[in-house]
Protein backbone atom coordinates (compact mmCIF):
# COMPACT_ATOMS: atom_id res chain seq x y z
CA UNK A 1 9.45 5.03 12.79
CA UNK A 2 6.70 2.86 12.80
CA UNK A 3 6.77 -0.07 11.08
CA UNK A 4 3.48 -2.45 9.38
CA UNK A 5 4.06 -6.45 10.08
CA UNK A 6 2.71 -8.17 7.78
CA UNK A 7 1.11 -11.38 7.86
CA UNK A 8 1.99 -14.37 6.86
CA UNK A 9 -1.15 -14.71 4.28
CA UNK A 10 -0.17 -11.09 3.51
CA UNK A 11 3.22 -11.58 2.60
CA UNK A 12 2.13 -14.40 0.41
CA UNK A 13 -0.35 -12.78 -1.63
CA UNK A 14 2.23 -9.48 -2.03
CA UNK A 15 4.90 -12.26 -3.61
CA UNK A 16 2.48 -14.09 -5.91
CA UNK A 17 1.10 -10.77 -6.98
CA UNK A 18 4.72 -9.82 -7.89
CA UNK A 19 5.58 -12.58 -9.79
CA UNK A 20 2.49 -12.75 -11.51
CA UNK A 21 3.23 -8.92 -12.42
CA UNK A 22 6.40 -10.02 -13.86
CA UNK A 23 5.43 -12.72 -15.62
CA UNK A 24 2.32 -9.55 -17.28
CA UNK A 25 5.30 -7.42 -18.30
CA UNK A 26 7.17 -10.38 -20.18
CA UNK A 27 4.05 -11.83 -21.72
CA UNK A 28 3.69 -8.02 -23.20
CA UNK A 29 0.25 -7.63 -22.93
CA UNK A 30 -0.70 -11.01 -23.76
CA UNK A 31 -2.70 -13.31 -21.35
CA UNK A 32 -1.08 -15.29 -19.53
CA UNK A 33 -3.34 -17.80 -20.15
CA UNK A 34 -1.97 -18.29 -23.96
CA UNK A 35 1.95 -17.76 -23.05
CA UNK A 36 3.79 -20.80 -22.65
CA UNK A 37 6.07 -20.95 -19.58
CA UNK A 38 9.01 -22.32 -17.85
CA UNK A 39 7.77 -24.42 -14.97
CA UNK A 40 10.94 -24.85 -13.66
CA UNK A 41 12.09 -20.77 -13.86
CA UNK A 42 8.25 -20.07 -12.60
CA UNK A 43 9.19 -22.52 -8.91
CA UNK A 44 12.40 -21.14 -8.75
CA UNK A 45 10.89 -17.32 -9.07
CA UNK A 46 8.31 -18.42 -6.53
CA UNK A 47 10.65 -19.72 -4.15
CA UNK A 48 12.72 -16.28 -4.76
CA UNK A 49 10.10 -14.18 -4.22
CA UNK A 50 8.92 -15.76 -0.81
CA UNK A 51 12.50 -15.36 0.31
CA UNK A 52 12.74 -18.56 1.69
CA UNK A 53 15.99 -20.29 3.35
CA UNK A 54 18.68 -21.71 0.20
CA UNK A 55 17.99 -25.03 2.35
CA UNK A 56 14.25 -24.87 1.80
CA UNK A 57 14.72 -23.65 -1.66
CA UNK A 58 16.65 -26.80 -2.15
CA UNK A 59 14.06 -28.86 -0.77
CA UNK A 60 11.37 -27.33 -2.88
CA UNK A 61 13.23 -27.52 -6.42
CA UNK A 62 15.06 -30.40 -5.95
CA UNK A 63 18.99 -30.22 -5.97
CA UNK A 64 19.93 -30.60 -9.95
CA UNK A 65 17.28 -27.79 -10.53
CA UNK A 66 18.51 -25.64 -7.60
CA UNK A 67 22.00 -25.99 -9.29
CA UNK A 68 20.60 -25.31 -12.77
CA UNK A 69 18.84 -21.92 -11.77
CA UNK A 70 22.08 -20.84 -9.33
CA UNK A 71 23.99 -21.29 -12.80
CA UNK A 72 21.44 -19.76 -14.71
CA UNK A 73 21.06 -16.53 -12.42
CA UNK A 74 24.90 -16.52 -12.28
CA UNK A 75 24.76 -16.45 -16.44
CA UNK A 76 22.59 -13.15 -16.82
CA UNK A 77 24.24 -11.80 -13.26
CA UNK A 78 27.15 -11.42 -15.42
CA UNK A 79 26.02 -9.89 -18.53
């Protein structure tokens, strides 16, 4: 089967346009221009949606917000 590489700018612009899409579908037709947001949840989805390394994911949100998200995620995992 043939399989489509995709670049690195590619890749990039497919990940942002996802989480930008989510972010759309919880503002609920709003703009996202008028919604306040979560910087912190808004790195970690970035980070997420890149699917970087945990260790550069660390690196990126720092290691208390890493934690904070893990426990978060583990929270709503579980309901």
């Amino acid at each position: 089967m043939l399989q489509t590489i995709q670049s690195p700018q590619s890749h990039i612009v497919s990940a942002l346009a996802r989480v930008r899409q989510e972010w759309q579908d919880a503002a609920q037709g709003d703009s996202l221009l008028s919604i306040d947001g979560n910087v912190g949840l808004m790195l970690a989805d970035l980070v997420s949606v890149l699917g970087l390394p945990v260790e550069s994911q660390v690196e990126i949100l720092g290691a208390d917000l890493f934690r904070e998200v893990q426990t978060l995620s583990n929270t709503t995992d579980q309901t």
